[in-house]
C-alpha atoms as a PDB file:
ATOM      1  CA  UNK A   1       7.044  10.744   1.022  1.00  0.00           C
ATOM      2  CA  UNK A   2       4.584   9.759  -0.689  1.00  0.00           C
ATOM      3  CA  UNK A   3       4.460   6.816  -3.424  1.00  0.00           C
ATOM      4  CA  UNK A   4       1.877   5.670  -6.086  1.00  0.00           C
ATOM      5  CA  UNK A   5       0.246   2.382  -6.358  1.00  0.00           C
ATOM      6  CA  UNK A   6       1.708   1.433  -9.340  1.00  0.00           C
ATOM      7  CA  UNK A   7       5.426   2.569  -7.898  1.00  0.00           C
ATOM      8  CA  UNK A   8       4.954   0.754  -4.860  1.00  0.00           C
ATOM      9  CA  UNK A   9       3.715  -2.178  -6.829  1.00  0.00           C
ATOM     10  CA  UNK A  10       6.862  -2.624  -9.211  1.00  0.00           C
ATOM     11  CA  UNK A  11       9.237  -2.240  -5.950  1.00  0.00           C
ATOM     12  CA  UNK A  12       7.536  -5.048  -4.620  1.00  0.00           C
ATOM     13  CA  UNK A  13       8.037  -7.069  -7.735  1.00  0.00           C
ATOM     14  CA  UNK A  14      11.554  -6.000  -7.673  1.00  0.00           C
ATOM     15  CA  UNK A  15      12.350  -7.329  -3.948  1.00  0.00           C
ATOM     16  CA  UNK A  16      10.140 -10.684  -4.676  1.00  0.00           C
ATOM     17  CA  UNK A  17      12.063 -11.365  -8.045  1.00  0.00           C
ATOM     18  CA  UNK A  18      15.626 -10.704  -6.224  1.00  0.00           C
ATOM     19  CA  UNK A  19      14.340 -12.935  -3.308  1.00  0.00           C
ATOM     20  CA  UNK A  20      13.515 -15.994  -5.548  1.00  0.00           C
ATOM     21  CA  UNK A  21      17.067 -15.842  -6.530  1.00  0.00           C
ATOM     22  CA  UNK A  22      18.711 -15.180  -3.866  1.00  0.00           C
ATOM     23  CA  UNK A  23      20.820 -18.108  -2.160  1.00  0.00           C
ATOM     24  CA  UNK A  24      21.966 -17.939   1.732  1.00  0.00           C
ATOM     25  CA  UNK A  25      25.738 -18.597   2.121  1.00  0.00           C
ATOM     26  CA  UNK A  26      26.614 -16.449   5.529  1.00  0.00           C
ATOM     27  CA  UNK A  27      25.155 -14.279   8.361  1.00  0.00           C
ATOM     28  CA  UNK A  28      25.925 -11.558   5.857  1.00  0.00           C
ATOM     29  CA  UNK A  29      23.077 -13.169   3.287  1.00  0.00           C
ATOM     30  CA  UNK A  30      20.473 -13.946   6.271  1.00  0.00           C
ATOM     31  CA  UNK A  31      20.578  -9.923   6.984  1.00  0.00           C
ATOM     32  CA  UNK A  32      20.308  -9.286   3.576  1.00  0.00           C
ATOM     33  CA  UNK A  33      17.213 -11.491   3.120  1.00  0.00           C
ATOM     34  CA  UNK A  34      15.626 -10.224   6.205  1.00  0.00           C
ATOM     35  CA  UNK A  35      15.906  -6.390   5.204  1.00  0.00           C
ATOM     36  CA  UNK A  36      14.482  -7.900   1.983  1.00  0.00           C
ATOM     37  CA  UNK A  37      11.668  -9.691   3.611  1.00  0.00           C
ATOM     38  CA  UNK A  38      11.192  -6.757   5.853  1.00  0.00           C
ATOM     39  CA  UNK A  39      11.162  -4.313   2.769  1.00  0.00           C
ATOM     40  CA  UNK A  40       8.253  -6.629   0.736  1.00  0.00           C
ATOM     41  CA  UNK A  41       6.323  -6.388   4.095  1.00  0.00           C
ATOM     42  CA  UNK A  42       6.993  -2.416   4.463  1.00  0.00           C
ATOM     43  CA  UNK A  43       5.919  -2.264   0.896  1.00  0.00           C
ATOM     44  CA  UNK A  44       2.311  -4.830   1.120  1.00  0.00           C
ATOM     45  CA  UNK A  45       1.661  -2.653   3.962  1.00  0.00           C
ATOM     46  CA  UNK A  46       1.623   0.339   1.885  1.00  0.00           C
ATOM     47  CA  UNK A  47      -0.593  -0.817  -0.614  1.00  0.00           C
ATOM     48  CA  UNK A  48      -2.784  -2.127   1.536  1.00  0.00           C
ATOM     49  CA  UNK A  49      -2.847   1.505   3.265  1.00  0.00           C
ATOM     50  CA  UNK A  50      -3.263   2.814  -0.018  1.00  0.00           C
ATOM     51  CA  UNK A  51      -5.724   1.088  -1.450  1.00  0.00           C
ATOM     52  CA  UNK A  52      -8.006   1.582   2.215  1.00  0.00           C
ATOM     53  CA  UNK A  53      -7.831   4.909   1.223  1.00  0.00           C
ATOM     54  CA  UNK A  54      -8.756   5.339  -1.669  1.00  0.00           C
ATOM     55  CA  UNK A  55     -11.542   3.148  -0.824  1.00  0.00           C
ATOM     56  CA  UNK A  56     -12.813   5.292   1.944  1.00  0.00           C
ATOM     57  CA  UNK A  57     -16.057   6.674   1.867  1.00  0.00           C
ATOM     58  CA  UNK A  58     -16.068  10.930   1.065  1.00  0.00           C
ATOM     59  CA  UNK A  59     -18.521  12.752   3.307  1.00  0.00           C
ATOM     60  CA  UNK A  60     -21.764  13.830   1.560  1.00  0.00           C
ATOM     61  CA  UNK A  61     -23.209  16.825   2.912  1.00  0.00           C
ATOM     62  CA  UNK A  62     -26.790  16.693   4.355  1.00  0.00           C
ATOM     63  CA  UNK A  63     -30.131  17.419   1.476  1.00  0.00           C
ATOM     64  CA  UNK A  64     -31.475  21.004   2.459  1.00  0.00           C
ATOM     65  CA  UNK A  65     -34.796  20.958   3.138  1.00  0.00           C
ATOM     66  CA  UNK A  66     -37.242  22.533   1.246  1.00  0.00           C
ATOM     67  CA  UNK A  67     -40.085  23.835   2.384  1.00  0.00           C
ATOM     68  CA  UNK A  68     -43.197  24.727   0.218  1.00  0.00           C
ATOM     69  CA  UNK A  69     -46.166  27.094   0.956  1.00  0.00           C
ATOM     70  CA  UNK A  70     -49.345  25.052   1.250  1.00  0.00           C
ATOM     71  CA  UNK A  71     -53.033  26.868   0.538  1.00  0.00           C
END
């Protein structure tokens, strides 16, 4: 599956807004904020992937040569 840039970069404002308020209480919450954690880095990763390619040179194909008649 593929995802755009600007898709992947609203999810990732979505999981870093529902970290900043999100409050540990129990082992329940510190799985929940690592799968959160984990999903930002998934997510970063992504972009970052993304954006490399995008980035990435195309191939250029070789000038023909021309040859002209002398004389």
């Amino acid at each position: 599956m593929t995802l755009s840039t600007p898709t992947i970069e609203t999810l990732i404002d979505l999981v870093e807004i529902k970290l900043s308020c999100f409050e540990v209480w129990d082992r329940e919450d510190t799985r929940e904020l690592k799968a959160l954690q984990s999903a930002r880095d998934e997510l970063s990763a992504a972009r970052a992937a993304a954006e490399r390619a995008r980035r990435r040179p195309r191939a250029v194909p070789a000038p023909t040569e021309r040859r002209v008649a002398v004389g």
